[in-house]
N, C-alpha and C. Protein backbone atom coordinates (compact mmCIF):
# COMPACT_ATOMS: atom_id res chain seq x y z
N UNK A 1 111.54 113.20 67.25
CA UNK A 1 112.26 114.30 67.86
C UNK A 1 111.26 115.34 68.35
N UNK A 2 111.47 115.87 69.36
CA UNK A 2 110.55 116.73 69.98
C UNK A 2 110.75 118.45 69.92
N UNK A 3 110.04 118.91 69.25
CA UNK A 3 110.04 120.07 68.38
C UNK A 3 109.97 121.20 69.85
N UNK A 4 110.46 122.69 69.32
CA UNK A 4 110.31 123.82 70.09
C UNK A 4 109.12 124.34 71.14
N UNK A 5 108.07 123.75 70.13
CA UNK A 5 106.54 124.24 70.42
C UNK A 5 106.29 123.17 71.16
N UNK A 6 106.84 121.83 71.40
CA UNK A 6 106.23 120.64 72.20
C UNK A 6 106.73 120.84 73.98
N UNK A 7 108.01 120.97 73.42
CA UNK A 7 109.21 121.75 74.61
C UNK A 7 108.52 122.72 75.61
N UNK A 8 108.28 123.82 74.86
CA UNK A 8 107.38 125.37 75.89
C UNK A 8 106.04 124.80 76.07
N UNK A 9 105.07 123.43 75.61
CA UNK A 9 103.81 123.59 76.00
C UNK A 9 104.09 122.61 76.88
N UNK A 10 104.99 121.46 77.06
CA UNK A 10 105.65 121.15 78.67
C UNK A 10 106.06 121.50 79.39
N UNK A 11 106.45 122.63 79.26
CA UNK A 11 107.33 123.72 80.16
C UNK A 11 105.72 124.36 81.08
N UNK A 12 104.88 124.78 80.25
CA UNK A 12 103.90 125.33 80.07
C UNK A 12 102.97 124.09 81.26
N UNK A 13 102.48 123.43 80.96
CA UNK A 13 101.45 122.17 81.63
C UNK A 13 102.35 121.92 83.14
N UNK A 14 103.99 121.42 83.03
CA UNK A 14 104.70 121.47 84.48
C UNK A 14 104.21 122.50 85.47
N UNK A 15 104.80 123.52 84.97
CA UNK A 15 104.47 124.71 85.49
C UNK A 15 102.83 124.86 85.99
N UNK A 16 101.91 124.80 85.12
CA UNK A 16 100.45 124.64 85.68
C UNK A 16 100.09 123.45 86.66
N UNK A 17 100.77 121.90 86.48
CA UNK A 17 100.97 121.80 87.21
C UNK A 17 100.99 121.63 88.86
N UNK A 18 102.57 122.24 88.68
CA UNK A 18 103.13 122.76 89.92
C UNK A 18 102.00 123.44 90.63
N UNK A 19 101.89 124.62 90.32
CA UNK A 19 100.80 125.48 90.43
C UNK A 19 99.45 124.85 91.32
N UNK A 20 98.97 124.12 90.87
CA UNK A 20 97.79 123.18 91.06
C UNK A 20 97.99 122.84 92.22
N UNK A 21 99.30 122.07 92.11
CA UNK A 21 99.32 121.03 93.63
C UNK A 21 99.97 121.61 94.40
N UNK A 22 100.26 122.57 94.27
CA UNK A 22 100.87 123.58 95.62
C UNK A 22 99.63 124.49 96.47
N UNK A 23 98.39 124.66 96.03
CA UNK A 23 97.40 125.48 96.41
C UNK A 23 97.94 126.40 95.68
N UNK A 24 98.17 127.20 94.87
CA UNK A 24 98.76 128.29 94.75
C UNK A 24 97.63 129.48 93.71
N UNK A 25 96.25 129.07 93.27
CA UNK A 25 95.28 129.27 92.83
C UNK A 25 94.52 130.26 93.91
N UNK A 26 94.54 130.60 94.91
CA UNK A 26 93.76 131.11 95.83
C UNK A 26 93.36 130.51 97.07
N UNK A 27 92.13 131.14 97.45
CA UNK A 27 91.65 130.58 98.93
C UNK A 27 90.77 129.24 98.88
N UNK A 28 90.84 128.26 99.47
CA UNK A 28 89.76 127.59 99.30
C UNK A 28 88.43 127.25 99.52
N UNK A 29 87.65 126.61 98.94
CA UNK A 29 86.21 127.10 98.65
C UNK A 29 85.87 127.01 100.61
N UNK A 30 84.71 127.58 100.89
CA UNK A 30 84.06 127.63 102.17
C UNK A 30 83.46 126.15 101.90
N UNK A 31 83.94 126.32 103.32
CA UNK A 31 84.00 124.54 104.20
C UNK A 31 85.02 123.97 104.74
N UNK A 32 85.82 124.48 104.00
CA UNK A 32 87.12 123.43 104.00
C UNK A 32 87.67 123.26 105.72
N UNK A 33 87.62 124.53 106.65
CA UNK A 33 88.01 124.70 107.51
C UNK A 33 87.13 124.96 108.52
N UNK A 34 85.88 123.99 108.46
CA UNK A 34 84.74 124.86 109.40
C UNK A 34 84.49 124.49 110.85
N UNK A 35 84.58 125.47 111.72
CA UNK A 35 84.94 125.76 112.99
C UNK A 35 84.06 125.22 113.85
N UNK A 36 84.38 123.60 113.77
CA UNK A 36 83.65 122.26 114.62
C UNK A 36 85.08 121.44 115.02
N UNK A 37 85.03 121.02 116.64
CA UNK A 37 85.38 120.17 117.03
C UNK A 37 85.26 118.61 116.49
N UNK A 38 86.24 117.53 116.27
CA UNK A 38 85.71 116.34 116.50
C UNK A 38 85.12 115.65 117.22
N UNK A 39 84.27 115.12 116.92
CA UNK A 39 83.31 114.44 118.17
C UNK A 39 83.22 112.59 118.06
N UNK A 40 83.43 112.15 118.85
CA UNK A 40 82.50 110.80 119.26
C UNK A 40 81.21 110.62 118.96
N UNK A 41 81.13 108.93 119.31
CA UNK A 41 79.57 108.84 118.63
C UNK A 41 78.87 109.36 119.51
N UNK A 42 79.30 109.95 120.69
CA UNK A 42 78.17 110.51 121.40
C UNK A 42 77.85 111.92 121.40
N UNK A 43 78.26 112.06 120.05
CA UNK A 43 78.64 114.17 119.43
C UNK A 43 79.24 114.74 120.50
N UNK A 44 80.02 114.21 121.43
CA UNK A 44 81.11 115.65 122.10
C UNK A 44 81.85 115.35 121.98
N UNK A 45 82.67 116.63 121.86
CA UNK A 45 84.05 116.96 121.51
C UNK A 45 84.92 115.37 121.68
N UNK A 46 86.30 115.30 120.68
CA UNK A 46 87.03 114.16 121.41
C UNK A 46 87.99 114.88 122.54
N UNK A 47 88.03 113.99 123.95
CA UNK A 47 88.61 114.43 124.94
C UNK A 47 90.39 114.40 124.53
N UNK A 48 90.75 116.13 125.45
CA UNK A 48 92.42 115.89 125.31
C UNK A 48 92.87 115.19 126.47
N UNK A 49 92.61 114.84 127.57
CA UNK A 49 92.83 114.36 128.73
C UNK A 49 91.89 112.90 129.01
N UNK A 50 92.59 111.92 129.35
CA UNK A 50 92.11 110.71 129.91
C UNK A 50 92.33 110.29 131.19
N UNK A 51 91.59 109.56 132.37
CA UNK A 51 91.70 108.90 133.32
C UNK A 51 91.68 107.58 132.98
N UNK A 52 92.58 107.07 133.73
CA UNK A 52 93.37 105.46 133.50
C UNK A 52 93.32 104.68 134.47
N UNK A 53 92.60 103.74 134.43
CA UNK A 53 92.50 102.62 136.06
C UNK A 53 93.75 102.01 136.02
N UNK A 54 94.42 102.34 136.48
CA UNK A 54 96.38 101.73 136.25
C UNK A 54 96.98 102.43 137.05
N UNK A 55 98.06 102.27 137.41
CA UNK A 55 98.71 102.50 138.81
C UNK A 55 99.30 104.05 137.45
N UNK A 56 100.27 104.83 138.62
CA UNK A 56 101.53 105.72 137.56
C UNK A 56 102.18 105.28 136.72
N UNK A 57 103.14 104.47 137.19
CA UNK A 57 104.45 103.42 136.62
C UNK A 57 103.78 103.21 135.42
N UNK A 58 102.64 102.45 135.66
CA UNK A 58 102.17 101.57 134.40
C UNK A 58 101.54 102.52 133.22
N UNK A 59 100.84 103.47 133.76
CA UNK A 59 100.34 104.30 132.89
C UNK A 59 101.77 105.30 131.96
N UNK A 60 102.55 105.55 132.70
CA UNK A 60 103.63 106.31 132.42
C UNK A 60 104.61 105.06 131.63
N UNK A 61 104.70 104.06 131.58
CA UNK A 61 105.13 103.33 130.67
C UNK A 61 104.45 103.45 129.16
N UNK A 62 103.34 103.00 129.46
CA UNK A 62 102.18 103.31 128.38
C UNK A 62 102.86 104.65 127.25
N UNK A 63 102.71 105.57 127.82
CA UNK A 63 102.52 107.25 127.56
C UNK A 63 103.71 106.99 126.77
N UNK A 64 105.06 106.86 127.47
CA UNK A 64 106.37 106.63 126.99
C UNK A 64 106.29 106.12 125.50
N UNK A 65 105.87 104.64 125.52
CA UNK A 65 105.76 103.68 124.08
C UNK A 65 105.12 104.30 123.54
N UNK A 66 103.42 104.61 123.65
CA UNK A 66 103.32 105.38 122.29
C UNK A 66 103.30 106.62 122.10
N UNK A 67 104.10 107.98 122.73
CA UNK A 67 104.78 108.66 121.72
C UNK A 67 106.00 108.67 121.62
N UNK A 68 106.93 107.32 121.49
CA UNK A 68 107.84 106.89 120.92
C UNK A 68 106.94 106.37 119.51
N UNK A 69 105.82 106.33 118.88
CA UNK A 69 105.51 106.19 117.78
C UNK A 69 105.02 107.31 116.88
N UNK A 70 104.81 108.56 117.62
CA UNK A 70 104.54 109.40 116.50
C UNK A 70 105.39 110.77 115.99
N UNK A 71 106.84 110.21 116.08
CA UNK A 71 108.52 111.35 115.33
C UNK A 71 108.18 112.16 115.54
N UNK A 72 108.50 112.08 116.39
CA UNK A 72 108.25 113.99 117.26
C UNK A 72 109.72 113.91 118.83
N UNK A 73 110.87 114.51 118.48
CA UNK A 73 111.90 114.26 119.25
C UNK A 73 111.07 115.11 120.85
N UNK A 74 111.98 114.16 121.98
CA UNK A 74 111.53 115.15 123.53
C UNK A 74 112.84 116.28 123.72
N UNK A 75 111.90 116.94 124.28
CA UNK A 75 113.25 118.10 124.72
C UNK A 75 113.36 118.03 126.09
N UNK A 76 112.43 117.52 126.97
CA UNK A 76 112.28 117.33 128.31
C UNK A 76 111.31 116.17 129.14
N UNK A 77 111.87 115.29 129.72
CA UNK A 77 111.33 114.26 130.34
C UNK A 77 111.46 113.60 131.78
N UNK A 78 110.59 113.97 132.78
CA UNK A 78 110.62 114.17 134.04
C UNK A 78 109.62 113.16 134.68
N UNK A 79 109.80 111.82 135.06
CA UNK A 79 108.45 111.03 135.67
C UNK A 79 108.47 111.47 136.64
N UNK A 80 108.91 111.96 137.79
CA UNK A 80 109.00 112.66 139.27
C UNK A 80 107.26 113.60 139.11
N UNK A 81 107.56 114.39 138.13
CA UNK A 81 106.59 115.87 137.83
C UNK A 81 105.67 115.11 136.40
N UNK A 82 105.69 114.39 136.42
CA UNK A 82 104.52 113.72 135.38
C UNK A 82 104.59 114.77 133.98
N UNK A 83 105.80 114.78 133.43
CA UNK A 83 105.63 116.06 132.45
C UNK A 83 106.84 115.66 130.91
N UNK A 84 106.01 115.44 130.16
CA UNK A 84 106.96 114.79 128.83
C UNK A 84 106.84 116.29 127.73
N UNK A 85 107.74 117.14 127.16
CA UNK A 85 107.72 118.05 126.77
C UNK A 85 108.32 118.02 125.26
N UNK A 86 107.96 118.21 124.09
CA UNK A 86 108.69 117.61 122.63
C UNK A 86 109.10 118.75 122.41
N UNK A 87 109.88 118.44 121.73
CA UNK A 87 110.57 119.72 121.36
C UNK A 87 109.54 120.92 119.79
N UNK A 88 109.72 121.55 120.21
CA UNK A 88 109.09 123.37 119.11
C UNK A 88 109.29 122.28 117.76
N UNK A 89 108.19 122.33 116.70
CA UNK A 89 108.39 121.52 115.44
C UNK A 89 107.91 122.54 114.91
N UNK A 90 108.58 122.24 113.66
CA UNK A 90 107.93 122.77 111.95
C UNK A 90 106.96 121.82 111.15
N UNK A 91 106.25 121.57 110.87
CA UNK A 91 105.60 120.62 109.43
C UNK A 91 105.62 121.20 108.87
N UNK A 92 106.54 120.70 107.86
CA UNK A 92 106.30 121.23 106.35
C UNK A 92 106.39 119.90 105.47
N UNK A 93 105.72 120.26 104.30
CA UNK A 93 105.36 119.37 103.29
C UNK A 93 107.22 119.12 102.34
N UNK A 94 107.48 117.76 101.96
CA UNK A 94 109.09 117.89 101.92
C UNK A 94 108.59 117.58 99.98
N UNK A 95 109.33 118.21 99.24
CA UNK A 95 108.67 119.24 97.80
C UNK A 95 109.31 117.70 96.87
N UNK A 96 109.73 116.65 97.45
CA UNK A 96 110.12 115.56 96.52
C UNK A 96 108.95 114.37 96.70
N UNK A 97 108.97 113.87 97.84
CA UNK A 97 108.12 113.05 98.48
C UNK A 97 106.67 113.24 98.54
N UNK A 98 106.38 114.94 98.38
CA UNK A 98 105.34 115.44 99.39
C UNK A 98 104.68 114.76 100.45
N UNK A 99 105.60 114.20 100.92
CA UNK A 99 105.19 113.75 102.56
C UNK A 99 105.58 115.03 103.78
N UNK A 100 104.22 114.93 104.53
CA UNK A 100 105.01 115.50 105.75
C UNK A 100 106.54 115.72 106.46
N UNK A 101 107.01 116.54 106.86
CA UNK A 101 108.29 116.48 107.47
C UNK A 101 108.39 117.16 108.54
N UNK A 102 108.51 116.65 109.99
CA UNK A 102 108.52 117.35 111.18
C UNK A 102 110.54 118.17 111.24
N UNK A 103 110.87 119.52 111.50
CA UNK A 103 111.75 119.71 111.56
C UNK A 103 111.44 120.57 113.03
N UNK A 104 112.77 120.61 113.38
CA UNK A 104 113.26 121.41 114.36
C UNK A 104 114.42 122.55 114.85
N UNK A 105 114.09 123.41 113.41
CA UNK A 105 114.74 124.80 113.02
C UNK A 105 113.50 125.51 112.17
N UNK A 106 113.18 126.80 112.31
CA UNK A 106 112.36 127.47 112.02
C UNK A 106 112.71 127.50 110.41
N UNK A 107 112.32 127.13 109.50
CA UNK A 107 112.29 126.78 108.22
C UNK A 107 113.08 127.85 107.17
N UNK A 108 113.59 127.45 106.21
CA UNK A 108 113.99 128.23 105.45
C UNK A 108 112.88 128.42 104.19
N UNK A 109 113.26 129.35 103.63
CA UNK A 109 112.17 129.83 102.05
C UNK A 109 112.11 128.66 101.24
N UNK A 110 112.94 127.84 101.01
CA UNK A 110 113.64 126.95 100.32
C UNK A 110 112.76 125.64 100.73
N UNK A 111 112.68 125.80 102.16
CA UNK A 111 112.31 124.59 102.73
C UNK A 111 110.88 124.32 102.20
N UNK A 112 110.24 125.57 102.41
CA UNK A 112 109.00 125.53 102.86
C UNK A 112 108.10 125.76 101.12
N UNK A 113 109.01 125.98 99.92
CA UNK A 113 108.63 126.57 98.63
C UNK A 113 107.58 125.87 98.25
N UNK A 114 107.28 124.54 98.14
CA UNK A 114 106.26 123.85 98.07
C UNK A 114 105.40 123.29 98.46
N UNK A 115 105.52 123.45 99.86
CA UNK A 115 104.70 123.25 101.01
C UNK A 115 103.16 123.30 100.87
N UNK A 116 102.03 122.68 101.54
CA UNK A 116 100.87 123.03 101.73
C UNK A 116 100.69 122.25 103.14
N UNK A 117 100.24 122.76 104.12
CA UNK A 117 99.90 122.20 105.32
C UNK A 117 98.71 122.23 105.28
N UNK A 118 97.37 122.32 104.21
CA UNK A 118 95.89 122.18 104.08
C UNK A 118 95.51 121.14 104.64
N UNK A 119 96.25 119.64 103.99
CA UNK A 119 95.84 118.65 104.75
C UNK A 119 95.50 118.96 106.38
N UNK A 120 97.46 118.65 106.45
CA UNK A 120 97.29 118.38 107.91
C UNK A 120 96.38 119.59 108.96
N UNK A 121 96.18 120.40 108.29
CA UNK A 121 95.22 121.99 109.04
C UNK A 121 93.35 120.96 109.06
N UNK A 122 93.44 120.74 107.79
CA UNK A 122 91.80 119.94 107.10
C UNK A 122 91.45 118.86 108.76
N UNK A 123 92.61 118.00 108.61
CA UNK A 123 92.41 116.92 109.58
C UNK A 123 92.65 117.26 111.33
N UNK A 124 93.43 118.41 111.86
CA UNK A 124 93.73 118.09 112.65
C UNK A 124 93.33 119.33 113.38
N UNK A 125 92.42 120.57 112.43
CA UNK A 125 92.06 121.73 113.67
C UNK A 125 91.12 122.41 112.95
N UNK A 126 90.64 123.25 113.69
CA UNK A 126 89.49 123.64 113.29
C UNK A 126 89.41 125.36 113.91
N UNK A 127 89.30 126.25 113.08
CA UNK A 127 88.85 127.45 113.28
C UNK A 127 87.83 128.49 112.97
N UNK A 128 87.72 130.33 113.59
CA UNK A 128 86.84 131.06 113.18
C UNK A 128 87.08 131.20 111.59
N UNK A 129 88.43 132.04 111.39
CA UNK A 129 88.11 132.86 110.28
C UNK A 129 88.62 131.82 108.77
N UNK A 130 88.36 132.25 107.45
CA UNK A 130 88.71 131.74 106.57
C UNK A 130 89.76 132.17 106.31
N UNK A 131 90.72 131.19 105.27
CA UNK A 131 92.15 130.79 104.78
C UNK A 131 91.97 131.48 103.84
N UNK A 132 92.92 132.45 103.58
CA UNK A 132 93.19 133.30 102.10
C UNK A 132 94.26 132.85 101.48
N UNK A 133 95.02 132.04 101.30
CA UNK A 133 96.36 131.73 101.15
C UNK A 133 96.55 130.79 101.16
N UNK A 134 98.04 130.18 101.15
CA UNK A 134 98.53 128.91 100.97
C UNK A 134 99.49 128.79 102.59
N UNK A 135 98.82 127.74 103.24
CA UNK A 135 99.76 127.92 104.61
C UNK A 135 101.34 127.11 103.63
N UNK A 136 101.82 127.15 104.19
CA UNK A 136 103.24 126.38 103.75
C UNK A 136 103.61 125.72 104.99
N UNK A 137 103.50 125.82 106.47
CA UNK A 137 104.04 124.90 107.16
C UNK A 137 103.49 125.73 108.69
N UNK A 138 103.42 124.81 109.62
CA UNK A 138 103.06 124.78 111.07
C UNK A 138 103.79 124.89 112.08
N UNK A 139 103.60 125.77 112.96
CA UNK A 139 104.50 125.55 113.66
C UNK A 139 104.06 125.04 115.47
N UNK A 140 104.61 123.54 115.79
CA UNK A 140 103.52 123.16 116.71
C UNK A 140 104.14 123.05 118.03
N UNK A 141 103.49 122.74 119.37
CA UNK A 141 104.14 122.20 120.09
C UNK A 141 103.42 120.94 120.95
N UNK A 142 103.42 120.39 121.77
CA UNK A 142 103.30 119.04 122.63
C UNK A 142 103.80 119.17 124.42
N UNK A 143 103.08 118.88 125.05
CA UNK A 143 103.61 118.66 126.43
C UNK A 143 102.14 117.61 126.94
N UNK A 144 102.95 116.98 127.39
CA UNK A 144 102.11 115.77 128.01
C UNK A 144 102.01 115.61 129.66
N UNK A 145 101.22 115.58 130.65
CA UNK A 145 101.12 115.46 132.03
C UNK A 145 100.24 114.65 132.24
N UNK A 146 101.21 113.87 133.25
CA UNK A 146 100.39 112.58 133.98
C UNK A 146 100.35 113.28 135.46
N UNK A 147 99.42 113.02 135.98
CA UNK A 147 98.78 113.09 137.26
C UNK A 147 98.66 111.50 138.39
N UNK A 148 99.04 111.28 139.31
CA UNK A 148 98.59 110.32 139.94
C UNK A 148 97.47 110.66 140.97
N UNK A 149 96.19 109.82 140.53
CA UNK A 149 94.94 110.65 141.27
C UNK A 149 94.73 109.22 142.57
N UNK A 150 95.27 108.11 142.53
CA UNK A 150 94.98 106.77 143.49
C UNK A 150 96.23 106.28 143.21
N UNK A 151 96.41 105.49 143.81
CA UNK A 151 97.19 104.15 143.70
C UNK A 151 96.72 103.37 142.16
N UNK A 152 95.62 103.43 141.95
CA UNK A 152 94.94 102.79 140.44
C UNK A 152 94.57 103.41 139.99
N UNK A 153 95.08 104.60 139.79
CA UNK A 153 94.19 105.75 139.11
C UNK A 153 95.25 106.58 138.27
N UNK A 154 95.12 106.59 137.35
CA UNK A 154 96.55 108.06 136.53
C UNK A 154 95.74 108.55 135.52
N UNK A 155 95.70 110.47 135.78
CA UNK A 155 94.73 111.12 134.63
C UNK A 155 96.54 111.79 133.60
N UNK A 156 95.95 111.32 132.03
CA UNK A 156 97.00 112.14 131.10
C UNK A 156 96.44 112.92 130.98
N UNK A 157 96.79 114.42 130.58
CA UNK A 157 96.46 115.25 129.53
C UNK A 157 97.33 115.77 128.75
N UNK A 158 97.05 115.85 127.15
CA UNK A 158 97.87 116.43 126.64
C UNK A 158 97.29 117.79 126.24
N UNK A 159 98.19 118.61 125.45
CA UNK A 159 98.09 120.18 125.48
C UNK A 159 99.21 120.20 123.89
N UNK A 160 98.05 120.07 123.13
CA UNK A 160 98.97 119.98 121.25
C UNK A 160 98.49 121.42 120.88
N UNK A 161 99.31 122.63 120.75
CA UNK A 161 99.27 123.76 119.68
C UNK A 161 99.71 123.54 118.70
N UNK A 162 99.48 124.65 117.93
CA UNK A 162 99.52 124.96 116.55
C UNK A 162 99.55 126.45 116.92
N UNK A 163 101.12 126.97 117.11
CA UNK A 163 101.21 128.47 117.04
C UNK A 163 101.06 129.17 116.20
N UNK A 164 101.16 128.80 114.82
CA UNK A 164 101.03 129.67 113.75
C UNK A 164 101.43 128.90 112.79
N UNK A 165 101.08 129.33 111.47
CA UNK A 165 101.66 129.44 110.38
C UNK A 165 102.05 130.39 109.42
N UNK A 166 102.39 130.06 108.22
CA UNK A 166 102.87 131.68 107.67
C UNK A 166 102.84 131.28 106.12
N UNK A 167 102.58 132.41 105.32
CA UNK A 167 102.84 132.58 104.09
C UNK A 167 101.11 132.64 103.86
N UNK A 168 100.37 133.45 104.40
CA UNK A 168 98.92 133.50 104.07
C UNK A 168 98.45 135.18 104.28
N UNK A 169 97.55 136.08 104.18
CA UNK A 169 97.06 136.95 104.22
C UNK A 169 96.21 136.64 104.98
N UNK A 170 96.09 137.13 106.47
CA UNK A 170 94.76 137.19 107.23
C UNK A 170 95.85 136.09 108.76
N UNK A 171 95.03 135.72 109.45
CA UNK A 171 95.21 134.87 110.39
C UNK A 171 93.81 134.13 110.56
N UNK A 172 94.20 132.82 111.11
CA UNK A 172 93.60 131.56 111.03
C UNK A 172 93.58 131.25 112.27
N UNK A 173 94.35 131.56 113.37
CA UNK A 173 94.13 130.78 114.60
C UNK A 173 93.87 129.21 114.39
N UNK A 174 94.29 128.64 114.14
CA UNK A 174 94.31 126.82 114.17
C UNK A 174 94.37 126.47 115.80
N UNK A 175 93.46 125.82 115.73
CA UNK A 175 93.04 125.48 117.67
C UNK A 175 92.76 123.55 117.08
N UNK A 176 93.50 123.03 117.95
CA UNK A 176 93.47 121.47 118.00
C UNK A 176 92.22 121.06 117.91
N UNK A 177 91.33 120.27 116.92
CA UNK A 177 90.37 119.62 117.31
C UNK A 177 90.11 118.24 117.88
N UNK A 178 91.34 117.81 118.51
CA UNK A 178 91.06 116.86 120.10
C UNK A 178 91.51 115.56 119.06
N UNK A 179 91.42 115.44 117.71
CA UNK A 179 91.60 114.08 116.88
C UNK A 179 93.24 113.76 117.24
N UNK A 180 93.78 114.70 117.37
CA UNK A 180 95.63 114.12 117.70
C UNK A 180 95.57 113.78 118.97
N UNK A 181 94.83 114.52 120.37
CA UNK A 181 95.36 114.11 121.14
C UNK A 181 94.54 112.47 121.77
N UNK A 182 92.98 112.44 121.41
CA UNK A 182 92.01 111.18 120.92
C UNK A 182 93.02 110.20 120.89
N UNK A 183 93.83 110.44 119.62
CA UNK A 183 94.01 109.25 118.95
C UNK A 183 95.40 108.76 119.76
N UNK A 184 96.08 109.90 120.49
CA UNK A 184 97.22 109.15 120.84
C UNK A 184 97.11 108.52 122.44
N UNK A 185 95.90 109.07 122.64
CA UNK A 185 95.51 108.78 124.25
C UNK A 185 94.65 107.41 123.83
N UNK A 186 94.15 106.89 122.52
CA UNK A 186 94.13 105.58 122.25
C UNK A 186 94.92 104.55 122.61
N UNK A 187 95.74 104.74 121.76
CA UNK A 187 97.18 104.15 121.46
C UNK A 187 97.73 103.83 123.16
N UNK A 188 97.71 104.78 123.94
CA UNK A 188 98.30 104.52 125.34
C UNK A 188 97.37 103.80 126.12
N UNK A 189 96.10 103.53 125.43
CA UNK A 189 94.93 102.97 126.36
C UNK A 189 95.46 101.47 125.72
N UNK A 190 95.78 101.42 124.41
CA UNK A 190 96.27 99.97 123.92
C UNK A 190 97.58 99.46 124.32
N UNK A 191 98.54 100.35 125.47
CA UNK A 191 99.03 99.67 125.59
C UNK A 191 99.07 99.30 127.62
N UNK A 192 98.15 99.74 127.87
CA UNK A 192 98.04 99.36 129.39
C UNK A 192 96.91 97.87 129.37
């Protein structure tokens, strides 16, 4: 049988815990966020924009399939004007799973209580000043433009923010470091 004192020093360890894996200890150590682009093996930056030896059609097929792979709903989609637009997202960390969760309503307190967007901040941007706080969630956006530069020629670029986040002391400015839009201008090179 599990006594009074066993009870409050589980109550006690949960709680620490919690604590732990929420960031909720302070700022984190210097480094974590240091204000370098991703680069190629040839050290520059990874590019947000690609040129494609492929007609429009084909390239704009491409574009279509893979970001139909990375859950992110469109709010606007125009092949005429080469312009794919996703709709305003939230990431927040979902407090059962702690998996990512893209939403599309500006978050509630509730939503966001256990949140840490460190990761996805760690992997996907890079800024000046240091993190005092615990971000709890992102708020991003996406618009994609194809260009037809030949008959065999189509340049993408994409344009991924990170407007803000919240629940921190100070501002961070999070600026894309080129690895989201890299990797999805991969993906569209794999499928032309």
């Amino acid at each position: 049988m599990i006594g009074k004192k066993q009870v409050d020093l589980l109550h006690v360890l949960s709680l620490f815990l919690c604590l732990f894996f929420s960031g909720c200890f302070g700022p984190p150590p210097t480094g974590d966020y240091y204000n370098s682009p991703i680069t190629n093996s040839s050290n520059t930056p990874k590019a947000k924009n690609r040129t494609f030896n492929a007609s429009y059609d084909k390239v704009w097929s491409a574009v279509i399939s893979a970001s139909s792979n990375i859950d992110w709903e469109t709010e606007y989609i125009d092949k005429a004007s080469g312009v794919i637009k996703f709709k305003t997202s939230y990431l927040i960390t979902d407090f059962v799973s702690l998996e990512s969760v893209r939403i599309y309503k500006y978050p509630r307190e509730i939503d966001v209580k256990y949140g840490n967007s460190k990761p996805f901040l760690r992997k996907f941007t890079y800024h000046n000043n240091s993190l005092t706080g615990n971000v709890k969630f992102t708020k991003q956006n996406l618009v994609i433009r194809l260009k037809k530069l030949s008959p065999s020629k189509t340049k993408v670029a994409i344009k991924f923010t990170i407007e803000g986040a919240a629940f921190w002391s100070g501002n961070i400015n999070p600026v894309s470091n080129g690895l989201f839009e890299s990797d999805l201008l991969d993906a569209v090179s794999a499928q032309i």
